[in-house]
Protein backbone atom coordinates (compact mmCIF):
# COMPACT_ATOMS: atom_id res chain seq x y z
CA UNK A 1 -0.26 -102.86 -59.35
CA UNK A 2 -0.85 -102.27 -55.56
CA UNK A 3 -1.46 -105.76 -53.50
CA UNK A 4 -2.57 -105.60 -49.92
CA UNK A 5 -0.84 -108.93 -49.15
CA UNK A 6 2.80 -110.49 -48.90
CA UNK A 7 4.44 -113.58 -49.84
CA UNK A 8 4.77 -116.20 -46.56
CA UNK A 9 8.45 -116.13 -46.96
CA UNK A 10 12.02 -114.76 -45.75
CA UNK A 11 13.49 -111.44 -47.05
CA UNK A 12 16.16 -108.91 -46.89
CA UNK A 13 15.36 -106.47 -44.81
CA UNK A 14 16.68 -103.07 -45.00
CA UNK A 15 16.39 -100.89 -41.83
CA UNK A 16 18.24 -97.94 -42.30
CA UNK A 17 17.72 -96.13 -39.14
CA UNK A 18 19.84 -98.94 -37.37
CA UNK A 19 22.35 -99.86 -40.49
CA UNK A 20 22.12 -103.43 -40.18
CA UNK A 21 19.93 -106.25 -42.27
CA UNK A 22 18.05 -108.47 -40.69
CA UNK A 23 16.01 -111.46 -42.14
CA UNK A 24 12.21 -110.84 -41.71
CA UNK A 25 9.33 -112.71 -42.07
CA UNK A 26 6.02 -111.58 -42.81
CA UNK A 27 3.63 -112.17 -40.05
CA UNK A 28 2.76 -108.57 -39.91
CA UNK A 29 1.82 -108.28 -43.49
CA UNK A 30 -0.95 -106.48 -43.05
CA UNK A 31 1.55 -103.10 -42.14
CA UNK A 32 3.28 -103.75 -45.17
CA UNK A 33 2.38 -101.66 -48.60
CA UNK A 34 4.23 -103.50 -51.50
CA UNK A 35 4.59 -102.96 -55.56
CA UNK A 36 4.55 -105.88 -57.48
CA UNK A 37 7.56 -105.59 -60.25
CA UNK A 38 7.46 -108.23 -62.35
CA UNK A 39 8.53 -111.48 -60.91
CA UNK A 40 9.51 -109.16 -58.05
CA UNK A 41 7.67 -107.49 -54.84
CA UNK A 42 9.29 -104.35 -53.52
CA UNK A 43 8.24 -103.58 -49.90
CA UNK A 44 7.92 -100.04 -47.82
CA UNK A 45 7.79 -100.13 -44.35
CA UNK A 46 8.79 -97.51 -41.89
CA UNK A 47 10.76 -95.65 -43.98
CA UNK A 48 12.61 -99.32 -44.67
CA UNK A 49 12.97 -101.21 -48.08
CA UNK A 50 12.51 -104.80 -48.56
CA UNK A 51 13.63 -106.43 -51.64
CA UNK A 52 13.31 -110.10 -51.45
CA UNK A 53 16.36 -110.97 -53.69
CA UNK A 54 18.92 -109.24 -56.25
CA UNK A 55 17.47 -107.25 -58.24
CA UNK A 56 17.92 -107.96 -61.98
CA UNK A 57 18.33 -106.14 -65.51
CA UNK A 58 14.45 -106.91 -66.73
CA UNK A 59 13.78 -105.51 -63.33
CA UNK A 60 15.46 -102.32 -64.36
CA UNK A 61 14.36 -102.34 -67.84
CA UNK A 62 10.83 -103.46 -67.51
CA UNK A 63 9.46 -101.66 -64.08
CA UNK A 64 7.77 -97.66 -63.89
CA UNK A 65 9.76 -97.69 -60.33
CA UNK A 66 13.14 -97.27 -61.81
CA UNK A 67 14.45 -94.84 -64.36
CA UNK A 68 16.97 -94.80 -66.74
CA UNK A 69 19.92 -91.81 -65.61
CA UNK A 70 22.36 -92.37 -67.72
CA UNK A 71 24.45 -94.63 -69.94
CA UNK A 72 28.62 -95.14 -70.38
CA UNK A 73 30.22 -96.62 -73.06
CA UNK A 74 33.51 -98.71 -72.45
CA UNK A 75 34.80 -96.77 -75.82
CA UNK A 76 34.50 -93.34 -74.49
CA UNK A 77 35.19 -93.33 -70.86
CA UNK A 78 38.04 -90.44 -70.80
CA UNK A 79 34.87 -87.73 -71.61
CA UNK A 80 32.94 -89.24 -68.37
CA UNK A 81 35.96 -89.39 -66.26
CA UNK A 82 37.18 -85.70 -67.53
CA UNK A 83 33.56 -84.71 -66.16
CA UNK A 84 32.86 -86.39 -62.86
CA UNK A 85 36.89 -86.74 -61.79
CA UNK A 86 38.06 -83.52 -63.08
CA UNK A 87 35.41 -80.84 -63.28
CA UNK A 88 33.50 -81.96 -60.56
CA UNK A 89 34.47 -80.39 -56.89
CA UNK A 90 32.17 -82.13 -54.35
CA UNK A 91 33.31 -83.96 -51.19
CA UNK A 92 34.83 -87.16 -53.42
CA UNK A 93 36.88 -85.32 -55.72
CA UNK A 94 37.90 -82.81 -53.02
CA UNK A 95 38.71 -86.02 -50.62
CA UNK A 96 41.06 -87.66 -53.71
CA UNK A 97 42.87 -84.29 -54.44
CA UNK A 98 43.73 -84.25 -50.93
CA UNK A 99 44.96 -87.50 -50.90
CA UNK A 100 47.40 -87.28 -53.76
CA UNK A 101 49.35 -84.48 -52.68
CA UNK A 102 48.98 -85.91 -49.01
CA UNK A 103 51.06 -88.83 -50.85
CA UNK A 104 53.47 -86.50 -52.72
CA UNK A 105 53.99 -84.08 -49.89
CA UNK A 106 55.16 -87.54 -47.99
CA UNK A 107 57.23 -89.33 -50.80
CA UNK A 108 58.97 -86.33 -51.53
CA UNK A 109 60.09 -85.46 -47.77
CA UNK A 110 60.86 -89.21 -47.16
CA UNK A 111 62.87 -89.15 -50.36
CA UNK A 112 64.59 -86.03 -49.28
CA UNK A 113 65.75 -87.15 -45.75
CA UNK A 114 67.21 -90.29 -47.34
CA UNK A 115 69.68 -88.05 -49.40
CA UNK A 116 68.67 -89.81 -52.54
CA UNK A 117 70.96 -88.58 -55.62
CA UNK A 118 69.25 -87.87 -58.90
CA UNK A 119 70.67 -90.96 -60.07
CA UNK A 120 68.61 -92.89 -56.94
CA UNK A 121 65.63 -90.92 -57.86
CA UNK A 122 65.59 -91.76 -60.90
CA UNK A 123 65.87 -95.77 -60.50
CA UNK A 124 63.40 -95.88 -57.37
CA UNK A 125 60.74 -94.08 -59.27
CA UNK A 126 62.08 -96.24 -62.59
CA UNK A 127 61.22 -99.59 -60.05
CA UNK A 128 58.05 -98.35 -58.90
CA UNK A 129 56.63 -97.32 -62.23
CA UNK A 130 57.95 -101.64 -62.96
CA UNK A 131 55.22 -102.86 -59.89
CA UNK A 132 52.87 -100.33 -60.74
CA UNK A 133 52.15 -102.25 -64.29
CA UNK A 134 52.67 -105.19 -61.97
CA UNK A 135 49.76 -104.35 -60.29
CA UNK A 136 47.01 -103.44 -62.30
CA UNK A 137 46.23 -107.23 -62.71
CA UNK A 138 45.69 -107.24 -59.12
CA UNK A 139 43.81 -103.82 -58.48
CA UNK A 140 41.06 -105.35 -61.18
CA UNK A 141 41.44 -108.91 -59.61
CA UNK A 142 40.23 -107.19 -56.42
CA UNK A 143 37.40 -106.07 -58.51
CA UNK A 144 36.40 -109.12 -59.45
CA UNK A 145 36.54 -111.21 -56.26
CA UNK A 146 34.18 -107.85 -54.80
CA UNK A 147 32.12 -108.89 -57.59
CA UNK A 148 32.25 -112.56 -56.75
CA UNK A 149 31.55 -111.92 -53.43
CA UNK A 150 28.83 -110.51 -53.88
CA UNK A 151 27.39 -113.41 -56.22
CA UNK A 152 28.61 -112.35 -59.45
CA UNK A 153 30.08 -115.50 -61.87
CA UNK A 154 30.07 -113.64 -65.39
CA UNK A 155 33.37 -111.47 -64.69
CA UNK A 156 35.09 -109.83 -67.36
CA UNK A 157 38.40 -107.22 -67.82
CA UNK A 158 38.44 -105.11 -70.52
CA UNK A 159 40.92 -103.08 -71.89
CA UNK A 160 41.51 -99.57 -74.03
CA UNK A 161 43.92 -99.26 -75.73
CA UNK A 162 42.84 -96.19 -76.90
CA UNK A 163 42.08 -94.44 -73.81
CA UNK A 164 44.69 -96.57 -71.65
CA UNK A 165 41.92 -97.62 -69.35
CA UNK A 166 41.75 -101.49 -67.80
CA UNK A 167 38.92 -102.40 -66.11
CA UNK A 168 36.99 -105.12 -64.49
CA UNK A 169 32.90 -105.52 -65.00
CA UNK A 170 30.29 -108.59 -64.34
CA UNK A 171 27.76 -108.86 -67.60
CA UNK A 172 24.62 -108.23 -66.52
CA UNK A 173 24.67 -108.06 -62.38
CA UNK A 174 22.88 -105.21 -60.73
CA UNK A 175 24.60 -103.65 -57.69
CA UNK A 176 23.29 -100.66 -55.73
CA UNK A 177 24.83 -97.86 -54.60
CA UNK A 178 26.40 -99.23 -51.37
CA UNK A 179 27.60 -102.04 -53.27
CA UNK A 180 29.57 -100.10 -55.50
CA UNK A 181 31.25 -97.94 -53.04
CA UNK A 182 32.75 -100.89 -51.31
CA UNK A 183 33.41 -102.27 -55.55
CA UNK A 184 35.20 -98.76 -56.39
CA UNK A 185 37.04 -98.49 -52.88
CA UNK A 186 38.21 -102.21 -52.35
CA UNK A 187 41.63 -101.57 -54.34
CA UNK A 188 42.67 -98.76 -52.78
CA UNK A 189 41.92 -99.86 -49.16
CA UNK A 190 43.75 -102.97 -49.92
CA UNK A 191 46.73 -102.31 -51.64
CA UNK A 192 47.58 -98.88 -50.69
CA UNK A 193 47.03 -100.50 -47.11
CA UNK A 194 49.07 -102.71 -47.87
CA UNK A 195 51.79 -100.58 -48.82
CA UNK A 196 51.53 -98.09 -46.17
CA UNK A 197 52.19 -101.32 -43.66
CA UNK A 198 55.47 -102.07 -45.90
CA UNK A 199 56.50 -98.21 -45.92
CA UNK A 200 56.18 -98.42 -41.95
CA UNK A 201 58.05 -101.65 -41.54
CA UNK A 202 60.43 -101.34 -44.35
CA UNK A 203 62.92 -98.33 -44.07
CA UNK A 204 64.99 -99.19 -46.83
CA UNK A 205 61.63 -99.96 -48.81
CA UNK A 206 60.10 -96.80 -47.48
CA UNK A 207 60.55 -94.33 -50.96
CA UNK A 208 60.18 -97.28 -53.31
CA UNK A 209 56.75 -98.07 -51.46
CA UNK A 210 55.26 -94.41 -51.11
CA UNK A 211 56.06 -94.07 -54.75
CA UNK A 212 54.51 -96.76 -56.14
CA UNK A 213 51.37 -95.88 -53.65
CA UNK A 214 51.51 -92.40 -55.83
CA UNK A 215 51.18 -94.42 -59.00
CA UNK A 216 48.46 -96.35 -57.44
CA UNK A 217 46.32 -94.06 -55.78
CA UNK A 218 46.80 -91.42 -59.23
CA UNK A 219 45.59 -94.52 -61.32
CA UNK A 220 42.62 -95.43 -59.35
CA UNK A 221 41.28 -92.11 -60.50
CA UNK A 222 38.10 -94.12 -62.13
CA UNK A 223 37.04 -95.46 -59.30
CA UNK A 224 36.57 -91.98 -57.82
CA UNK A 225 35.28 -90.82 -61.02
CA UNK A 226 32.47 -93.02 -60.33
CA UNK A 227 32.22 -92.24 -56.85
CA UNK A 228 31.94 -88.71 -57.88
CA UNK A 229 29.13 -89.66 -60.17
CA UNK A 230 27.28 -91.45 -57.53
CA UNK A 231 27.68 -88.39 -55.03
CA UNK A 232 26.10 -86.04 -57.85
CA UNK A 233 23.17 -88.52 -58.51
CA UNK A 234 22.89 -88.97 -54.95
CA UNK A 235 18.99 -87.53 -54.50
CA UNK A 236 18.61 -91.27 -55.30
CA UNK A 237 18.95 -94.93 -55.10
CA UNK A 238 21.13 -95.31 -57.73
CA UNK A 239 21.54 -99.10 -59.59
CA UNK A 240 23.97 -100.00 -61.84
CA UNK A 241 24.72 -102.65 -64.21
CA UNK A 242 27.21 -103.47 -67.34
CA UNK A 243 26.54 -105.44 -70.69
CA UNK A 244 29.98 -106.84 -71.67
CA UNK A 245 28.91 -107.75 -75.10
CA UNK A 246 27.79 -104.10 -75.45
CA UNK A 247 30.49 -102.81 -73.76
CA UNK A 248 28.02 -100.40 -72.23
CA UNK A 249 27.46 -99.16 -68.54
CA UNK A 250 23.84 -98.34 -67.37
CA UNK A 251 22.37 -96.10 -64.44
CA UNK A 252 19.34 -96.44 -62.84
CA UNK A 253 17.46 -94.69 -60.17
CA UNK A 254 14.25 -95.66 -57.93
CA UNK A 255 11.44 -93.05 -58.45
CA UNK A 256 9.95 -93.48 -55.11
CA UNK A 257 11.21 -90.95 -53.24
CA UNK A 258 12.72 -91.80 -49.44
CA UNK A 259 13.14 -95.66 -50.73
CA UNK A 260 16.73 -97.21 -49.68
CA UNK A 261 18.88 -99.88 -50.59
């Protein structure tokens, strides 16, 4: 239902011809066009969207504006990352192909001009595999304070077994597409950062820390999965939430057409 007036109240405003939010008002309702959704009121202006808090999963579910893309389930994730990580070749696979043999090309020539033995090979890479399990608590605990961040509480990890996939997810709390880049990126930045600076600083640490960033970057392959996914479904806002009892993933997209979040 179309309504000719707005609320008297403060909202997010997203401009994105200048990147930045800003909190309007409405005293200039009357330039406004807005969709009521639900409990909700979505608002076009100048190209710019307004929502005027978090979207949430009956907003999804329950509204003509969005439409279900797809679905994941947390039992069969290989199949989705086989398609979108593997088979894809778009900028974001391209970009994380690059990077791994960037980091190979540079372990392996920093290994060589150490004069590492077999033997030292061998127990570096033996070491590094050691903090790489080390780390996968922390790669989803960055997850989850991303998630926490951005107002999250219901935080879960889950594991397979079966597939050998851990993974962090927040029952029921819609992000958008922005928010997930920064969700699916936030690991890598950080730790891999983080181990670049001790590579730098560290001679004697220098192999030991480029391999383990191997291990790391290799096993954040997911996260670009997803990235992948979100650069193939990119004709759209794209929202996404997960239902932990379910253990299911769901994709939505905005039918409105030149509408950003």
């Amino acid at each position: 239902m179309r309504e000719n007036t707005a609320p008297t109240s403060f909202f997010q405003f997203h401009q994105p011809f200048l990147g930045q939010t800003l909190d309007a008002p409405y005293g200039i309702e009357f330039l406004f066009s807005s969709y009521n959704l639900k409990d909700r009121i979505v608002i076009h202006f100048a190209g710019a969207v307004i929502i005027p808090s978090r979207l949430t999963v009956n907003d999804l579910q329950q509204s003509e504006r969005f439409l279900l893309l797809d679905t994941l389930s947390h039992h069969d994730l290989l199949p989705f990352l086989v398609q979108y990580g593997l088979k894809q070749v778009n900028p974001v696979t391209v970009s994380f192909y690059i990077g791994l043999a960037l980091y190979l090309g540079v372990t392996l020539s920093v290994g060589i001009r150490m004069g590492y033995n077999a033997f030292s090979w061998i127990i570096q890479v033996l070491w590094a595999t050691v903090a790489w399990l080390v780390l996968i608590p922390f790669h989803e605990g960055i997850h989850g304070l991303v998630y926490w961040a951005l107002g999250a509480r219901d935080i879960r990890v889950g594991v397979s077994l079966r597939e050998g996939v851990v993974y962090a997810i927040a029952h029921g709390f819609v992000v958008n597409r922005r928010e997930f880049i920064g969700l699916a990126l936030a690991p890598t930045v950080l730790i891999n950062g983080g181990l670049a600076v001790l590579a730098w600083c560290a001679e004697p640490l220098r192999f030991f820390a480029l391999a383990l960033s191997v291990l790391h970057f290799s096993s954040a392959g997911g996260d670009w999965a997803l990235l992948s996914y979100l650069w193939v479904k990119r004709a759209h806002p794209v929202f996404t939430y997960d239902d932990a009892d379910r253990k299911m993933s769901y994709f939505y997209a905005m039918k409105k057409e030149g509408c950003l979040q």
